[in-house]
C-alpha atoms as a PDB file:
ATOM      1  CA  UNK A   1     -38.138  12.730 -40.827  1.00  0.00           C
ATOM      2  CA  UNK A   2     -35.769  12.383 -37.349  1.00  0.00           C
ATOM      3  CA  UNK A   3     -38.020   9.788 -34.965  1.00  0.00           C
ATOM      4  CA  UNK A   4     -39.119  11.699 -32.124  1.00  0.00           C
ATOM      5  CA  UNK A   5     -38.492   9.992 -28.426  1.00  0.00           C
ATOM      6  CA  UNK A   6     -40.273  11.672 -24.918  1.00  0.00           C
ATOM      7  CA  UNK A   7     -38.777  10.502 -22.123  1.00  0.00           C
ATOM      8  CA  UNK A   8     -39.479  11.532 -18.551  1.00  0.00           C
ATOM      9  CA  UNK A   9     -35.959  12.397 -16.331  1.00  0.00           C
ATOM     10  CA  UNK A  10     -35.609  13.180 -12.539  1.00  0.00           C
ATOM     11  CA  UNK A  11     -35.111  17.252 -12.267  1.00  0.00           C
ATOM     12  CA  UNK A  12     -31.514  16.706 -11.058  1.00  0.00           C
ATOM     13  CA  UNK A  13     -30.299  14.793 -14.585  1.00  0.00           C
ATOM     14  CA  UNK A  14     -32.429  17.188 -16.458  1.00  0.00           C
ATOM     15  CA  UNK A  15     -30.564  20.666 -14.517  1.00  0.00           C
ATOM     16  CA  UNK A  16     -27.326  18.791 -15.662  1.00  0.00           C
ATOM     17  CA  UNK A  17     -28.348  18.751 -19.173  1.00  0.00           C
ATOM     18  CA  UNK A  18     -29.482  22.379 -19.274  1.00  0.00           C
ATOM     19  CA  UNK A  19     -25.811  23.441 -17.551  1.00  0.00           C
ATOM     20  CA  UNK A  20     -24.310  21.183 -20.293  1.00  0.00           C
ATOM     21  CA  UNK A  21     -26.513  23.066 -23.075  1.00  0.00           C
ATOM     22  CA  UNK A  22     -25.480  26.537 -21.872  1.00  0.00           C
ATOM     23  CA  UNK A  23     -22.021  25.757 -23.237  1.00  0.00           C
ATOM     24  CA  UNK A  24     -21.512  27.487 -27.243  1.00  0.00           C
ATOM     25  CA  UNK A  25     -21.958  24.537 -30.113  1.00  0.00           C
ATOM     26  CA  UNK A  26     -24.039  21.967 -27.100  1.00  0.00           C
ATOM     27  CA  UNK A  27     -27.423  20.861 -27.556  1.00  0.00           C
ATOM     28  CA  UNK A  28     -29.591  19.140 -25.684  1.00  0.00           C
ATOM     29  CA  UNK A  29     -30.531  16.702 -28.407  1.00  0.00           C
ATOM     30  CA  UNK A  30     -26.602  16.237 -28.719  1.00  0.00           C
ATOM     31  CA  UNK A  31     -26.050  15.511 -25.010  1.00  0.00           C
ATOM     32  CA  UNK A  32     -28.605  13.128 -24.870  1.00  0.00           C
ATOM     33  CA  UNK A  33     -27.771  11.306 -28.152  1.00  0.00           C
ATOM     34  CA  UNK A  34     -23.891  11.190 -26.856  1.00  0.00           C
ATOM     35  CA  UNK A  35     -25.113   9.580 -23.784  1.00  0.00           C
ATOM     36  CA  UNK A  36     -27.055   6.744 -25.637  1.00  0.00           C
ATOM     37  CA  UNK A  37     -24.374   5.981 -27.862  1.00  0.00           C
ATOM     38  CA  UNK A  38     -22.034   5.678 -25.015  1.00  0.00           C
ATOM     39  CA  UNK A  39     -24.587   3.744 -23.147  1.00  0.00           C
ATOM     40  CA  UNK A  40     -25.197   0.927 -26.733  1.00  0.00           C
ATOM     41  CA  UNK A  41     -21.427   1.039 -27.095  1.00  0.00           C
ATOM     42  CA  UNK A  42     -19.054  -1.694 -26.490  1.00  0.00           C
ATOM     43  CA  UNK A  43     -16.132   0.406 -25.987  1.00  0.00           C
ATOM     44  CA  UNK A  44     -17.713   1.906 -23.309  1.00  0.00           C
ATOM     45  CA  UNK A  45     -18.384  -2.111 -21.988  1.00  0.00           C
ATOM     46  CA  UNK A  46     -14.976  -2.658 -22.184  1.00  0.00           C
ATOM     47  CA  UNK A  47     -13.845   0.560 -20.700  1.00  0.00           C
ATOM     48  CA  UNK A  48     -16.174   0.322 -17.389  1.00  0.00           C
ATOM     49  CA  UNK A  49     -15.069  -3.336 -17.708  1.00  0.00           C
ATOM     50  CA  UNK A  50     -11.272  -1.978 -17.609  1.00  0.00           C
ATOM     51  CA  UNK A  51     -11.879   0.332 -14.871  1.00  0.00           C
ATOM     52  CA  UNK A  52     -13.563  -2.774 -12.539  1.00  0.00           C
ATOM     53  CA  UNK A  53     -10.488  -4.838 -13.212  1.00  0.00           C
ATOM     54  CA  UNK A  54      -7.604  -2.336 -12.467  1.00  0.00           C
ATOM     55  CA  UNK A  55      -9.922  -1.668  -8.795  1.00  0.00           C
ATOM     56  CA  UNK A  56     -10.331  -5.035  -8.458  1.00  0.00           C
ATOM     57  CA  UNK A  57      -6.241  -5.414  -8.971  1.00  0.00           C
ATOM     58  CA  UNK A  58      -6.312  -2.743  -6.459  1.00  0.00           C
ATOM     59  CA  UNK A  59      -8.405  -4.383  -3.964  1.00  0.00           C
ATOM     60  CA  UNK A  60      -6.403  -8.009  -4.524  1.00  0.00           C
ATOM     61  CA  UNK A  61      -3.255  -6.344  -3.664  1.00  0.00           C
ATOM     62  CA  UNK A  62      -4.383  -4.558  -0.770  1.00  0.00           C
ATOM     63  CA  UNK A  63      -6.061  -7.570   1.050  1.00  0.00           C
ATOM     64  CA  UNK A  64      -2.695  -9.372   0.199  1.00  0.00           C
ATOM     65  CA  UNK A  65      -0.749  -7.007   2.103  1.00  0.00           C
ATOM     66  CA  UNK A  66      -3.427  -7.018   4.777  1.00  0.00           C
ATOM     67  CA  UNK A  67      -3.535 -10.700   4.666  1.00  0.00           C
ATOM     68  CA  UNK A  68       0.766 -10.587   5.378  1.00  0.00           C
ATOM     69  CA  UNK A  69       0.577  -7.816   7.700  1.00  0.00           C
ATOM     70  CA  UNK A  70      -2.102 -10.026   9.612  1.00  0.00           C
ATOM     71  CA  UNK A  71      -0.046 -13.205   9.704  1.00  0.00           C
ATOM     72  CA  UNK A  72       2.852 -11.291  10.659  1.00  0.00           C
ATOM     73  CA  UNK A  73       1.164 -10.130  13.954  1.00  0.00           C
ATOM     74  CA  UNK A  74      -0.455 -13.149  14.436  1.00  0.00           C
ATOM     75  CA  UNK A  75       2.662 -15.066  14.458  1.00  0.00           C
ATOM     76  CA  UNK A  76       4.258 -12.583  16.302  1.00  0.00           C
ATOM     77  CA  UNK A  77       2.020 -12.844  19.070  1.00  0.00           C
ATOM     78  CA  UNK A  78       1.945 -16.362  19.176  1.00  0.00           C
ATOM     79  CA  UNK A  79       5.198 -16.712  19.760  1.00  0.00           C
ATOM     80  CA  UNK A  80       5.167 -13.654  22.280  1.00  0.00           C
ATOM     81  CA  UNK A  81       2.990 -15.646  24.296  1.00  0.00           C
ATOM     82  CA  UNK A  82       4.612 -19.104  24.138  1.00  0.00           C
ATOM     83  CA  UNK A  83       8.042 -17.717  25.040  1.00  0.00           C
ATOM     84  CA  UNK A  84       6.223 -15.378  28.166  1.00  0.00           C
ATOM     85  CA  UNK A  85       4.381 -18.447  29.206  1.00  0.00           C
ATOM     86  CA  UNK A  86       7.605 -20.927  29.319  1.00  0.00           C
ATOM     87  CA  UNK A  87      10.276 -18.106  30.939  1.00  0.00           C
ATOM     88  CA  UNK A  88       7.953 -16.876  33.319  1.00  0.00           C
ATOM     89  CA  UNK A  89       7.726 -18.578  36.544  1.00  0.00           C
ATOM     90  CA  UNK A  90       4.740 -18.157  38.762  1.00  0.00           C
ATOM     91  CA  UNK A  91       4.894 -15.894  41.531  1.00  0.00           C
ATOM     92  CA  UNK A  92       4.443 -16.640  45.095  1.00  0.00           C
ATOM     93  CA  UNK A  93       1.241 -15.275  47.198  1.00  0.00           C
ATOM     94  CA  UNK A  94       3.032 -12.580  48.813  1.00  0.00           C
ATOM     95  CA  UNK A  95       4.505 -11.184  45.727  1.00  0.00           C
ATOM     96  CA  UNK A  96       1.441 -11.407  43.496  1.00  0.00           C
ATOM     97  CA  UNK A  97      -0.109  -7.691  44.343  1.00  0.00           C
ATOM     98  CA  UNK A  98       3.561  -5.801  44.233  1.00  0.00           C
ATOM     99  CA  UNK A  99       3.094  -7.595  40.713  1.00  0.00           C
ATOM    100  CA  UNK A 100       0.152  -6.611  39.613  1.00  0.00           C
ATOM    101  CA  UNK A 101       1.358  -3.232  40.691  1.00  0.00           C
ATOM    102  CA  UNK A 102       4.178  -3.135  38.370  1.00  0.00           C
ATOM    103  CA  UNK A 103       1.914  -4.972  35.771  1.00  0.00           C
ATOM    104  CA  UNK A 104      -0.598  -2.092  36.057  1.00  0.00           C
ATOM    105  CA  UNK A 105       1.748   0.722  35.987  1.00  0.00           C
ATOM    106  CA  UNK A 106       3.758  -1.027  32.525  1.00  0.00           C
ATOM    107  CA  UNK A 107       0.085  -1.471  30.947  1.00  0.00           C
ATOM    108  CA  UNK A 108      -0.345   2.071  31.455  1.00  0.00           C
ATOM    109  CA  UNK A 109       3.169   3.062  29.566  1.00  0.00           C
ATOM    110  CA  UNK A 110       2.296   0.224  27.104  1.00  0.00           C
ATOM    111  CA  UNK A 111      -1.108   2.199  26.331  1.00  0.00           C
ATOM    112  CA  UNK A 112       1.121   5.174  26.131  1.00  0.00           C
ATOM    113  CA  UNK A 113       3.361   4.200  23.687  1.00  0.00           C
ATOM    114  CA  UNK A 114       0.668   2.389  21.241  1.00  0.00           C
ATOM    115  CA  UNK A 115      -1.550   6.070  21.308  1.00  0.00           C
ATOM    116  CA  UNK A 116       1.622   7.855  20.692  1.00  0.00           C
ATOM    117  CA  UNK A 117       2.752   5.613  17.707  1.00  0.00           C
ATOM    118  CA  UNK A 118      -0.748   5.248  16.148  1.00  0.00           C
ATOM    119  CA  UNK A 119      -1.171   9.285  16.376  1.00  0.00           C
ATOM    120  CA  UNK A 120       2.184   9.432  14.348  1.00  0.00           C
ATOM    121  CA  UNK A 121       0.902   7.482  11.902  1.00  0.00           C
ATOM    122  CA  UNK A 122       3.963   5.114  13.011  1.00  0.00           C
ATOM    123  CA  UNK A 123       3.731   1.091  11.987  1.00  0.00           C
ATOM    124  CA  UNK A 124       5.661  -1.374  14.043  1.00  0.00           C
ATOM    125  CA  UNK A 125       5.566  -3.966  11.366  1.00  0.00           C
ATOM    126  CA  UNK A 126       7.112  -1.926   8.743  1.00  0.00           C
ATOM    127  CA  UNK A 127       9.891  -0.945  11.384  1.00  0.00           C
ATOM    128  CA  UNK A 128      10.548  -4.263  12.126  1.00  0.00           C
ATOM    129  CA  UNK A 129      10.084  -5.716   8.370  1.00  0.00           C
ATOM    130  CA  UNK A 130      12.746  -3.020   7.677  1.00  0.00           C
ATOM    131  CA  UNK A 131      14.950  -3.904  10.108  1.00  0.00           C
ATOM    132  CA  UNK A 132      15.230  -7.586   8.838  1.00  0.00           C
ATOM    133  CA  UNK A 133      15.270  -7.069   5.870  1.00  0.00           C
ATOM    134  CA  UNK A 134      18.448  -7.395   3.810  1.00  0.00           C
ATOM    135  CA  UNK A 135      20.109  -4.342   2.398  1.00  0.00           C
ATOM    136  CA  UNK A 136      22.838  -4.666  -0.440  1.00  0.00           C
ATOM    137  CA  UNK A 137      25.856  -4.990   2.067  1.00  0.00           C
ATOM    138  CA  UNK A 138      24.847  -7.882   3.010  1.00  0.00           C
ATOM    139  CA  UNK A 139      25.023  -9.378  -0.423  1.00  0.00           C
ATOM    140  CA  UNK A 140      28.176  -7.689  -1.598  1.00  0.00           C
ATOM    141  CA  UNK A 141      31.267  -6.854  -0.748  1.00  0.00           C
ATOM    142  CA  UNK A 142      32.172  -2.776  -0.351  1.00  0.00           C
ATOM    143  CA  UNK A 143      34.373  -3.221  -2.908  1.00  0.00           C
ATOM    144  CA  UNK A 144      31.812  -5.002  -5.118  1.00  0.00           C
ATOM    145  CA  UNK A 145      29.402  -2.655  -4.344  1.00  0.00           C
ATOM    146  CA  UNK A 146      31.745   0.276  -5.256  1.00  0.00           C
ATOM    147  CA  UNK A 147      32.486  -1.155  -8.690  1.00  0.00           C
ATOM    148  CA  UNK A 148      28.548  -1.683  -8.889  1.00  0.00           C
ATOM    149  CA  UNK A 149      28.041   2.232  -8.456  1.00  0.00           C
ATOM    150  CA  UNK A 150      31.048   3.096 -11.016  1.00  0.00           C
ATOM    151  CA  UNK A 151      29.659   1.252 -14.021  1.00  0.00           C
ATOM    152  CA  UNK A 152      26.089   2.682 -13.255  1.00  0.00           C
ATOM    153  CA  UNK A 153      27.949   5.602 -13.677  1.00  0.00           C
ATOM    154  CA  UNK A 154      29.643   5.240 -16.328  1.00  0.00           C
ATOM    155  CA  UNK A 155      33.168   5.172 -14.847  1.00  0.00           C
ATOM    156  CA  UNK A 156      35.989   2.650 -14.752  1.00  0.00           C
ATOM    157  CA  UNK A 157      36.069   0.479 -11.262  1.00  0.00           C
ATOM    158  CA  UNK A 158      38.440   1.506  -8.641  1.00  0.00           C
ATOM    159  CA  UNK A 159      40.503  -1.741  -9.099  1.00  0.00           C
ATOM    160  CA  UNK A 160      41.360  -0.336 -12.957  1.00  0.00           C
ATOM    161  CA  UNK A 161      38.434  -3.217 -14.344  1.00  0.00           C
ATOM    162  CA  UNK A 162      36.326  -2.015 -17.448  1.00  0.00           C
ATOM    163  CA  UNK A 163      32.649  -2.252 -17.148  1.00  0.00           C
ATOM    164  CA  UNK A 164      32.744  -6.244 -18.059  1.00  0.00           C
ATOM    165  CA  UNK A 165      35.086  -6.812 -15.016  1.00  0.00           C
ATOM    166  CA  UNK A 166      38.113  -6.881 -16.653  1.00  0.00           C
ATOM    167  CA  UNK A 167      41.095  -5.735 -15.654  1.00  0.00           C
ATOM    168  CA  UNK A 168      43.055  -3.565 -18.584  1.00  0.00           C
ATOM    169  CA  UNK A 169      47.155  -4.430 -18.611  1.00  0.00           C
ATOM    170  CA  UNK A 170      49.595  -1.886 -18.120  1.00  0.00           C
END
């Protein structure tokens, strides 16, 4: 004889299970004993265990970039500021409001700009990180690069050299 088990559920686990039941070949007694084998297995351990790890990869990675896109505005910034404060020579008293004027009216444009980029989903920082950022040209010569492309291809260089680099007599 089976041992018998009663167990009390909330309604909303116990609606699941009947949905689940409906289905041809499912019963109850099958979903629940599924579930409790899952729940006592190790495999299932080490599978919630995988699925923390690869969203904990996740999150590492994502506060790295943070971390570097953080820096990279901080820096900038910082040296903003230290290269405004040493080129910029104070203004005399009769010039100060005509500046804060123009200082107004270019905070304005500035505020602008920044709502116009941030609703285009635009990033300065990635502009500018792809902007310094070296391409192949500057690591290679066109030529180089050309006899790059043609053995990636599968072809001969232009200059008659094999796919070692060597050039074949006549």
């Amino acid at each position: 004889m089976k041992p018998r088990l009663n167990v009390h559920i909330s309604y909303e686990l116990a609606e699941r299970i009947e949905i689940a039941a409906k289905r041809p070949g499912v019963t109850k007694a099958a979903i629940v004993e599924a579930a409790l084998l899952g729940f006592f297995s190790k495999e299932f351990d080490d599978q919630r265990d995988g699925a923390l790890i690869r969203r904990l990869d996740c999150l590492t990675r994502q506060y790295d970039r943070l971390e570097r896109n953080l820096s990279i505005t901080t820096e900038t910034l910082a040296l903003y500021i230290r290269f405004f404060l040493t080129v910029t020579p104070p203004l005399p008293n009769t010039d100060q409001e005509a500046a804060r004027a123009l200082g107004k009216e270019r905070f304005e444009y500035f505020i602008t700009q920044l709502a116009r980029r941030l609703a285009g989903g635009k990033n300065m920082i990635r502009d500018v990180l792809e902007e310094v950022s070296a391409d192949e040209n500057e690591f290679f010569t066109e030529a180089e690069i050309a006899a790059l492309r043609a053995v990636r291809e599968g072809q001969s260089s232009p200059n008659g050299a094999d796919e070692h680099g060597e050039v074949e007599d006549e």
